[in-house]
Protein backbone atom coordinates (compact mmCIF):
# COMPACT_ATOMS: atom_id res chain seq x y z
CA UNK A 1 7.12 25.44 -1.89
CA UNK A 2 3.50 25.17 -1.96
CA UNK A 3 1.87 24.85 1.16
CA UNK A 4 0.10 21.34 1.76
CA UNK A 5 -3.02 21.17 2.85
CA UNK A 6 -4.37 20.12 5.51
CA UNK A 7 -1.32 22.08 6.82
CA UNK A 8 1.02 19.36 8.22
CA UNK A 9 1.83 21.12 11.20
CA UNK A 10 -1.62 21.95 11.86
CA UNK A 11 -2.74 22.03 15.78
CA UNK A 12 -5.02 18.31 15.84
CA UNK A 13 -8.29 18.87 15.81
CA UNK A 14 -8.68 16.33 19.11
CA UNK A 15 -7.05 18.60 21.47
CA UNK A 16 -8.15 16.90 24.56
CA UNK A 17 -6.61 13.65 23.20
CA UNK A 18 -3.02 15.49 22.65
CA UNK A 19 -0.80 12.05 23.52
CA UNK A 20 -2.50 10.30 21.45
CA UNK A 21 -2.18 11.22 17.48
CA UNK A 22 -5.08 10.96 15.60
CA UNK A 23 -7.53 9.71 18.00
CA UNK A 24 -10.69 10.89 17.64
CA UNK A 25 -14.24 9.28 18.77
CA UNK A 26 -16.29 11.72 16.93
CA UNK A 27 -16.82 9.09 14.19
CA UNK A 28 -15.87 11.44 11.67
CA UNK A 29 -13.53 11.12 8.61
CA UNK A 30 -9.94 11.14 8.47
CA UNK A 31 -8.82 12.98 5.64
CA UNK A 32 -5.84 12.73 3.83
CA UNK A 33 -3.04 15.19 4.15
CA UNK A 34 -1.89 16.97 0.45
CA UNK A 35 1.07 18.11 -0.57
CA UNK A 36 1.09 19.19 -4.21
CA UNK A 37 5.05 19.78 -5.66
CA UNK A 38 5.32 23.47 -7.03
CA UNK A 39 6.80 24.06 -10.44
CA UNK A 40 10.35 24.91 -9.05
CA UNK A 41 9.85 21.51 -7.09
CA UNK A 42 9.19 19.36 -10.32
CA UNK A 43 12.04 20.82 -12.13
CA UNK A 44 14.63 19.70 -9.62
CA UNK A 45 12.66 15.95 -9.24
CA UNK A 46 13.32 15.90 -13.30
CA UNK A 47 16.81 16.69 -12.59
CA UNK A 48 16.58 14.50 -10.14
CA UNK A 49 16.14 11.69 -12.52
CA UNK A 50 18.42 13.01 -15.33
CA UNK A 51 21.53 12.63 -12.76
CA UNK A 52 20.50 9.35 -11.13
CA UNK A 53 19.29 7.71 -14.57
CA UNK A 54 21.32 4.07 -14.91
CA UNK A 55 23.77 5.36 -12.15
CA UNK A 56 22.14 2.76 -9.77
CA UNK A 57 20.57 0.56 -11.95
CA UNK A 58 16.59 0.05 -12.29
CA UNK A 59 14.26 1.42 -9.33
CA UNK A 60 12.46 -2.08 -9.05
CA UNK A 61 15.32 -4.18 -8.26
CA UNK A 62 16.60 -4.90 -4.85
CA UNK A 63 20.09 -3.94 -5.69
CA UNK A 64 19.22 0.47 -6.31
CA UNK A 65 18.16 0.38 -2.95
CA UNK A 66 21.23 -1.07 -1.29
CA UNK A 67 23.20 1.35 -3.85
CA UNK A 68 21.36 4.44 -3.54
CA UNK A 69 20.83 4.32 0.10
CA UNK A 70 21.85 8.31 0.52
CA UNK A 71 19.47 9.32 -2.79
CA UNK A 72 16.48 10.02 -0.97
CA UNK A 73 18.24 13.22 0.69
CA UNK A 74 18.34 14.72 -2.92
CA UNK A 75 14.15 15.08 -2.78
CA UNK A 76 13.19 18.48 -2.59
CA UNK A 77 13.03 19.86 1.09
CA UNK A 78 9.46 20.59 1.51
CA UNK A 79 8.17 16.99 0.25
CA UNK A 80 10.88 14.90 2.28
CA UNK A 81 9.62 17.18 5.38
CA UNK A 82 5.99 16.28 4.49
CA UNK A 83 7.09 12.68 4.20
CA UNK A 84 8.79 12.54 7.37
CA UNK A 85 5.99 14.22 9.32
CA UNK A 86 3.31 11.70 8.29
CA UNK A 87 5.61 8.91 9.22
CA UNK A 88 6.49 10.87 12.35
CA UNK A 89 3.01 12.10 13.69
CA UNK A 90 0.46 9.44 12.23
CA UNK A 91 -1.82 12.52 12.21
CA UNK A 92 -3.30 10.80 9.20
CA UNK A 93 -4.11 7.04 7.97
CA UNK A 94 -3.15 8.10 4.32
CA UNK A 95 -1.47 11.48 2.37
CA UNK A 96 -1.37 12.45 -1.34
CA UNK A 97 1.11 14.04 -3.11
CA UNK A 98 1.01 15.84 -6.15
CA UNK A 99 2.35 17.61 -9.15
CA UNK A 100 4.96 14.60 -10.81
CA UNK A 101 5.21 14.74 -14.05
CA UNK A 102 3.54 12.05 -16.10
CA UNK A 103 3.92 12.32 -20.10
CA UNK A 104 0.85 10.21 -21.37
CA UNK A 105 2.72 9.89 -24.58
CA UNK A 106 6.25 8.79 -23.69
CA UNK A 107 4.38 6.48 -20.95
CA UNK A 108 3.12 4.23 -24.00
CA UNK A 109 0.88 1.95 -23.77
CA UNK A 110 -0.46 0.12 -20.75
CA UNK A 111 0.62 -3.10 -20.70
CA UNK A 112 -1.38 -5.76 -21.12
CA UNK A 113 0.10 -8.26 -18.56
CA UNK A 114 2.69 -7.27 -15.48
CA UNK A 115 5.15 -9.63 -17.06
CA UNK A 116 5.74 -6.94 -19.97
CA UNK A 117 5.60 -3.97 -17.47
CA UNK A 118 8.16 -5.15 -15.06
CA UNK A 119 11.12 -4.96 -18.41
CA UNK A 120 9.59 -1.92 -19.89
CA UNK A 121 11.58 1.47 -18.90
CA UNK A 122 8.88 4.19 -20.25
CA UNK A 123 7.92 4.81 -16.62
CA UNK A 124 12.09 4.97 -15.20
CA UNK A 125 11.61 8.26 -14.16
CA UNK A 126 8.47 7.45 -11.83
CA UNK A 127 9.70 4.68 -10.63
CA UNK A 128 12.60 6.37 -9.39
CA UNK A 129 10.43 9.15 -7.43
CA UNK A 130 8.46 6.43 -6.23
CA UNK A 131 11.41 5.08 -5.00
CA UNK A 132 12.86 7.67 -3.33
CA UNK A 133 9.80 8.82 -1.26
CA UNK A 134 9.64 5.27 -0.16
CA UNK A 135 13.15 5.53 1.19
CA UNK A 136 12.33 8.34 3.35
CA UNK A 137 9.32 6.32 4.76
CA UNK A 138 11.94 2.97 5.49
CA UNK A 139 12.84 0.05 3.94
CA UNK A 140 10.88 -0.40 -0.02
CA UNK A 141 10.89 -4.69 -0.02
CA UNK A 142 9.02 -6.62 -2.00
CA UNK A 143 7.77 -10.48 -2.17
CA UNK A 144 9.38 -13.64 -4.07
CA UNK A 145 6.25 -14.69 -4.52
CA UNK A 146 5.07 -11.56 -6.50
CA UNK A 147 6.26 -10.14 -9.97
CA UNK A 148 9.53 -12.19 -9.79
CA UNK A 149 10.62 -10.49 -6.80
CA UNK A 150 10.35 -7.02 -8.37
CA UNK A 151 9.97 -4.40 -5.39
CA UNK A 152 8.58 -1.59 -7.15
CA UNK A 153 5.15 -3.58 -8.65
CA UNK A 154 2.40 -3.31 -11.71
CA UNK A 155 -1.09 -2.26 -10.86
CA UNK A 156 -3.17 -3.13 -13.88
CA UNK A 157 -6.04 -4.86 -15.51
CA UNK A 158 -5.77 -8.39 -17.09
CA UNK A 159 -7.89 -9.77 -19.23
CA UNK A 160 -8.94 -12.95 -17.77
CA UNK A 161 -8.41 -11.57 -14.06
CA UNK A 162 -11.75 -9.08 -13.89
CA UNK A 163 -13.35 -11.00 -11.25
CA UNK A 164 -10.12 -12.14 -8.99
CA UNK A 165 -9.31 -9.85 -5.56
CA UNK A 166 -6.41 -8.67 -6.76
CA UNK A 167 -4.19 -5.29 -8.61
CA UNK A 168 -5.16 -7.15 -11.50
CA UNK A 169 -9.10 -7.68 -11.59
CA UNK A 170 -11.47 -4.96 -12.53
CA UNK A 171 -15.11 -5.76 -13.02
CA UNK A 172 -15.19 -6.90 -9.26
CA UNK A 173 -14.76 -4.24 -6.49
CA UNK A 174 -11.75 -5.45 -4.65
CA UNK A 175 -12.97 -5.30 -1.18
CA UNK A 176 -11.43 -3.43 2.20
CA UNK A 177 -7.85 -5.33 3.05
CA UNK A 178 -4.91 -4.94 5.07
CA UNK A 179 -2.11 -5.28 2.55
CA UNK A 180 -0.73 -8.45 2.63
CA UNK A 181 -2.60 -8.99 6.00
CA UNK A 182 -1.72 -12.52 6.54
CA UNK A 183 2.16 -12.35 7.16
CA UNK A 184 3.74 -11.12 9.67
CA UNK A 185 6.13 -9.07 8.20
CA UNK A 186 3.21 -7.00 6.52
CA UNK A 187 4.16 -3.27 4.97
CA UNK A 188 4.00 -0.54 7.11
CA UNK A 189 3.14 2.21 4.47
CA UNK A 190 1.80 1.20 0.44
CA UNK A 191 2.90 3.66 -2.25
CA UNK A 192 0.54 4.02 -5.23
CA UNK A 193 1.57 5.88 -7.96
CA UNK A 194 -0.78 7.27 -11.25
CA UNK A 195 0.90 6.37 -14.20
CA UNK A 196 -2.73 6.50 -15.96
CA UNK A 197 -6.32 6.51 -14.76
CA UNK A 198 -8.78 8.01 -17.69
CA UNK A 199 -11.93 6.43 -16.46
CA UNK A 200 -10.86 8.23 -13.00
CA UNK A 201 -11.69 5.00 -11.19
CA UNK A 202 -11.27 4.97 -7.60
CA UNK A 203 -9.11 3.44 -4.80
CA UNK A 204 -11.10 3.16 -1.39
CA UNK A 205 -9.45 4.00 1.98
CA UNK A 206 -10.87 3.43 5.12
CA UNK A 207 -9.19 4.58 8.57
CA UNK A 208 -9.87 2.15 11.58
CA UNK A 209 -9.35 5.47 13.56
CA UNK A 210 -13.06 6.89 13.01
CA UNK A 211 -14.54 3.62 13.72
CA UNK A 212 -17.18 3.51 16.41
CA UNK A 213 -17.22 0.39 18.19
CA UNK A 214 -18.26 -1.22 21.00
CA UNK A 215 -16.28 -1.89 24.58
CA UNK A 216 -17.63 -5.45 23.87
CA UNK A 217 -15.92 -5.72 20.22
CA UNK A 218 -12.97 -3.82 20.69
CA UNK A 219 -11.99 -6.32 23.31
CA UNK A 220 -13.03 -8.95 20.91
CA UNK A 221 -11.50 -7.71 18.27
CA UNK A 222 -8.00 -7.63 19.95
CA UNK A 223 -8.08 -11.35 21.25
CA UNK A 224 -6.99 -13.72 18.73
CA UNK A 225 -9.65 -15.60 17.45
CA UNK A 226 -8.93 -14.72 13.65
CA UNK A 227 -7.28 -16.87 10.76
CA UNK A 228 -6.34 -14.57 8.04
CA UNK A 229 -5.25 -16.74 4.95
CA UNK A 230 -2.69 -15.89 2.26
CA UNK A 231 -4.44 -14.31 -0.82
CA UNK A 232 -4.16 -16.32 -3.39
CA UNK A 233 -2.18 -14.21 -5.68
CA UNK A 234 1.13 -14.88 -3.84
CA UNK A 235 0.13 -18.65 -4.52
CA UNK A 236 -0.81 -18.60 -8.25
CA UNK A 237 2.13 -16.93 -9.37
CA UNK A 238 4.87 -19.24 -7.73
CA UNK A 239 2.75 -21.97 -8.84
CA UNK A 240 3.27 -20.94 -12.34
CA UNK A 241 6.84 -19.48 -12.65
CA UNK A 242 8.17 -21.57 -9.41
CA UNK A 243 6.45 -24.77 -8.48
CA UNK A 244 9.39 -26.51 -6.62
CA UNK A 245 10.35 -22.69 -4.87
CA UNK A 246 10.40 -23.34 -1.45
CA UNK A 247 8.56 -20.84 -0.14
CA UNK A 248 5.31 -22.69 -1.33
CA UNK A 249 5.58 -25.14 0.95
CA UNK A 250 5.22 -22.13 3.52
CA UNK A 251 2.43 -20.74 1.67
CA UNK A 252 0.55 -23.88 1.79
CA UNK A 253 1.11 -24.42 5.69
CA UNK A 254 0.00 -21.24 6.12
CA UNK A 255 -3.55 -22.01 4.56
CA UNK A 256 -4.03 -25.55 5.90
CA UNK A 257 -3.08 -24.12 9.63
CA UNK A 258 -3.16 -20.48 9.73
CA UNK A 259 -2.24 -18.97 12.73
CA UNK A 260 -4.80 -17.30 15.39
CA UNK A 261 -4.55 -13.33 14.92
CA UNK A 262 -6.08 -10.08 16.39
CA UNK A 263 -7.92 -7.58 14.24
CA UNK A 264 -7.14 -4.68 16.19
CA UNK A 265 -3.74 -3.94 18.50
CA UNK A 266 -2.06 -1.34 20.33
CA UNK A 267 -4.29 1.30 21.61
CA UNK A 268 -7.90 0.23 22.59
CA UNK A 269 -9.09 3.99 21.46
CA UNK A 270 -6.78 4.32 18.70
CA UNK A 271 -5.83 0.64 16.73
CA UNK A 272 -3.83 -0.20 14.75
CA UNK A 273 -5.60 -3.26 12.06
CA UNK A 274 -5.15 -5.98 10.37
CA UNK A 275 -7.87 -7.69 8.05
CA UNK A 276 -8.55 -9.46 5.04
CA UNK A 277 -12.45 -10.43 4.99
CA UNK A 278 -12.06 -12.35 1.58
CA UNK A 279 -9.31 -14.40 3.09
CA UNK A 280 -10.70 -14.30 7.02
CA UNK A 281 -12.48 -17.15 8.84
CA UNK A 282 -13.34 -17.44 12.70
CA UNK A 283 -12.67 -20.90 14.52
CA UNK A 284 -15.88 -23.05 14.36
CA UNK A 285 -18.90 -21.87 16.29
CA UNK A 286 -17.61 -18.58 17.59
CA UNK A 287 -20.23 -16.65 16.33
CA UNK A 288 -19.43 -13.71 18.78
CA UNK A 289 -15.64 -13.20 16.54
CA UNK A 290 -17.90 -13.30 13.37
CA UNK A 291 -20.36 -10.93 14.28
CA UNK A 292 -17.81 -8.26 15.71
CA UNK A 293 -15.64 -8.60 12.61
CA UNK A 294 -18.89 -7.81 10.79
CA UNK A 295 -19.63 -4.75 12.56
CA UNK A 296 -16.04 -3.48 11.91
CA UNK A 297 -16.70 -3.89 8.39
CA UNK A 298 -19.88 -2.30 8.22
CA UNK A 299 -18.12 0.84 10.39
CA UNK A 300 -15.02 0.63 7.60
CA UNK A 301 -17.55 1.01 4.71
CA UNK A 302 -19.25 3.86 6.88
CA UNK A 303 -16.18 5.67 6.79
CA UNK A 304 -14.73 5.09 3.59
CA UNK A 305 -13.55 7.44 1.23
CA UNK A 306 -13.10 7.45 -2.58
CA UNK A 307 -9.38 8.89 -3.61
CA UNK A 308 -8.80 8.93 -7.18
CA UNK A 309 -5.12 8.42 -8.18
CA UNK A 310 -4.26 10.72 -11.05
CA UNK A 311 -1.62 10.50 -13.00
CA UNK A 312 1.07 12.28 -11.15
CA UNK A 313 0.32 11.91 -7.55
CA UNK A 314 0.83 9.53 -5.20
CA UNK A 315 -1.02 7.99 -2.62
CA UNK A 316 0.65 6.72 0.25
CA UNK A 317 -1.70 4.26 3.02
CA UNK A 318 -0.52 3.77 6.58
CA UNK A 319 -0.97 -0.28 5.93
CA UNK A 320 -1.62 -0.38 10.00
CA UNK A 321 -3.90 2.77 10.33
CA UNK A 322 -6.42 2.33 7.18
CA UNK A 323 -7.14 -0.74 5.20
CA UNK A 324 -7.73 0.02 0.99
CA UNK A 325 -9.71 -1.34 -1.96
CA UNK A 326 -10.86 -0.28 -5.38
CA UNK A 327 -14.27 0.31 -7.14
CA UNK A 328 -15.16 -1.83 -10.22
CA UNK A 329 -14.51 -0.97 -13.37
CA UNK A 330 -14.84 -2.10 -17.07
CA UNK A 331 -11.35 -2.55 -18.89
CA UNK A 332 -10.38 -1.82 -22.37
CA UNK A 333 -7.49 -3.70 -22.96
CA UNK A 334 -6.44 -1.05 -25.52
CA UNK A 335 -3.39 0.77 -23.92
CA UNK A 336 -5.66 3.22 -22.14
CA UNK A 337 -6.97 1.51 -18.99
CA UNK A 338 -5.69 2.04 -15.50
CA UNK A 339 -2.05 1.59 -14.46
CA UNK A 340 -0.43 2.26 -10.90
CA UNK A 341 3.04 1.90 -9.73
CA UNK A 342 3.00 0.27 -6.19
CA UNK A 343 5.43 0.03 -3.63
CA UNK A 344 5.46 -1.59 -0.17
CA UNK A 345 7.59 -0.31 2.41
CA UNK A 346 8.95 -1.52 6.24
CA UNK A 347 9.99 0.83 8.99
CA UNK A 348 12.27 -2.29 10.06
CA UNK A 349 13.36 -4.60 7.67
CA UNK A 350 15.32 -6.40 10.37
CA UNK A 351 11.70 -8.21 11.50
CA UNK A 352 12.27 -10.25 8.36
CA UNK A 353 15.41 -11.29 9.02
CA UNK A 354 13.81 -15.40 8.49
CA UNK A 355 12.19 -14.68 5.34
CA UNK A 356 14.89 -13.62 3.14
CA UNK A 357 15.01 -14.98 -0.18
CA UNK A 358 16.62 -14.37 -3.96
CA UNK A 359 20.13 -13.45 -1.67
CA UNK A 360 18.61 -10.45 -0.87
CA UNK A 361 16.76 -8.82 2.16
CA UNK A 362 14.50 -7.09 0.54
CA UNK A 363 13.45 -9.85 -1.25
CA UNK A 364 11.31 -11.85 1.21
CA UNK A 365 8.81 -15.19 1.83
């Protein structure tokens, strides 16, 4: 097994702050952890695949999940150990993994639009390692509202999309957002995984744990005097495929009387966050909410870092610890451009126990 690095088991550099995991007010930069897969490690994940291909049906249906529920203990040892440390610690807001096999050839091309990439099996294999490293996280789910319900999703450019905040723009940097910040029942970790990235363009994470703030708008900050607003991608696609789908009607209240929020919760000195500037809005007049929410910003772009997702690793974002985004870049629309794999995952699925949908409960509204 190669060693990752930063070691996972490494003493915290904040010693004085030793009950509280990854606090640290030096305003510096929280690094990823790395784990890259040694070559005895990639052979068994191939096996891996070989044994479990069709057994359980396709990764990015709800069903292989209910099925396969015991899979993920078939991972080799040292990656499911690094998995289950960053869930278990939190010593870091995101962690990379590498060393997956990608064949560029077999891949084929990249799609041009989701709705070819969600029936195409070129990337089975992936998808199933994505799969199972999500499994040791929690609970993969995914959205009705998104890809037909698929839980393991398409992150590509489409022509026509370049200037939308979404997976699927490109020209337009997609800015600094909690993933799916406006619902409740939000992800708890978001798997990316390089299928294909020749241009090398980046993804953006920012951890709310380096942030230096004020007394004054870290109290303001946790009071709820935010609206965050569905993105509009969970809107436009039921629209299209769905317009009568109930869960519309939800989306809809949810923009014309979005609930209050806080941006930051839990520990004053060591937040968790939730925010969605392209989609946020302050109640009338409350200029003090604006202007803190500003400052956060400004702080998130201080500390942001640029990961590039090669094909082959995986990045994996603590959804509550560190909020992501991507830099611009100019598509092709030949085959070559960008494509991710992306999977959302809960540490307890039970919280969406109201929003299940498509008879399934990973499936939700």
């Amino acid at each position: 097994m190669t060693q990752p690095y930063p070691a996972v088991d490494a003493p915290h550099p904040d010693s004085a702050n030793e009950g509280c995991p990854g606090r640290n007010p030096d305003g510096g930069v929280d690094t990823p952890l790395e784990y890259r897969l040694d070559a005895a490690e990639a052979t068994a994940l191939r096996k891996i695949a070989s044994d479990l291909a069709d057994v359980y049906g396709a990764p990015s249906l709800p069903d292989f999940f209910d099925q396969a529920h015991a899979a993920e203990e078939l991972l080799p040892a040292g990656l499911r150990s690094f998995l289950l440390s960053f869930r278990r610690t939190e010593r870091a807001a995101a962690c990379l993994v590498h060393g997956f096999r990608v064949d560029d050839v077999l891949l084929g091309p990249t799609p041009e639009h989701w709705r070819q990439a969600i029936h195409g099996k070129s990337a089975r294999d992936q998808e199933l390692w994505l799969a199972l490293c999500g499994m040791v996280l929690g609970d993969p789910f995914g959205w009705v509202t998104l890809q037909e319900g698929r839980i393991i999703q398409n992150i590509l450019p489409i022509s026509g999309d370049e200037e939308r905040q979404s997976g699927y723009g490109s020209e337009s940097l997609l800015e600094f957002h909690t993933e799916d910040g406006f619902h409740p029942n939000r992800c708890d970790y978001l798997l990316l995984f390089g299928l294909r990235n020749p241009d090398r363009v980046p993804t953006i994470v920012a951890s709310v744990r380096h942030t230096r703030l004020s007394d004054r708008d870290r109290t303001v900050l946790a009071e709820g005097r935010f609206h965050i607003l569905p993105d509009t991608e969970h809107i436009r696609q039921l629209e299209k495929d769905a317009p009568g789908h109930p869960a519309l009607a939800k989306l809809y209240e949810m923009v014309e009387r979005p609930p209050l929020t806080a941006v930051l919760s839990g520990d004053r000195l060591n937040p968790y966050l939730r925010i969605d500037r392209p989609f946020m809005r302050v109640r009338s007049g409350d200029t003090e909410a604006e202007a803190a929410l500003d400052r956060l910003m400004a702080e998130l772009h201080r500390v942001q870092q640029d990961i590039v997702v090669a094909p082959g690793s995986l990045l994996i974002v603590d959804n509550y610890r560190a909020v992501h985004g991507r830099r611009p870049f100019s598509a092709r629309y030949d085959g070559t451009d960008r494509w991710l794999k992306k999977l959302t995952v809960s540490r307890n699925l039970r919280r969406n126990f109201s929003g299940y949908a498509l008879d399934s409960h990973r499936v939700i509204v």
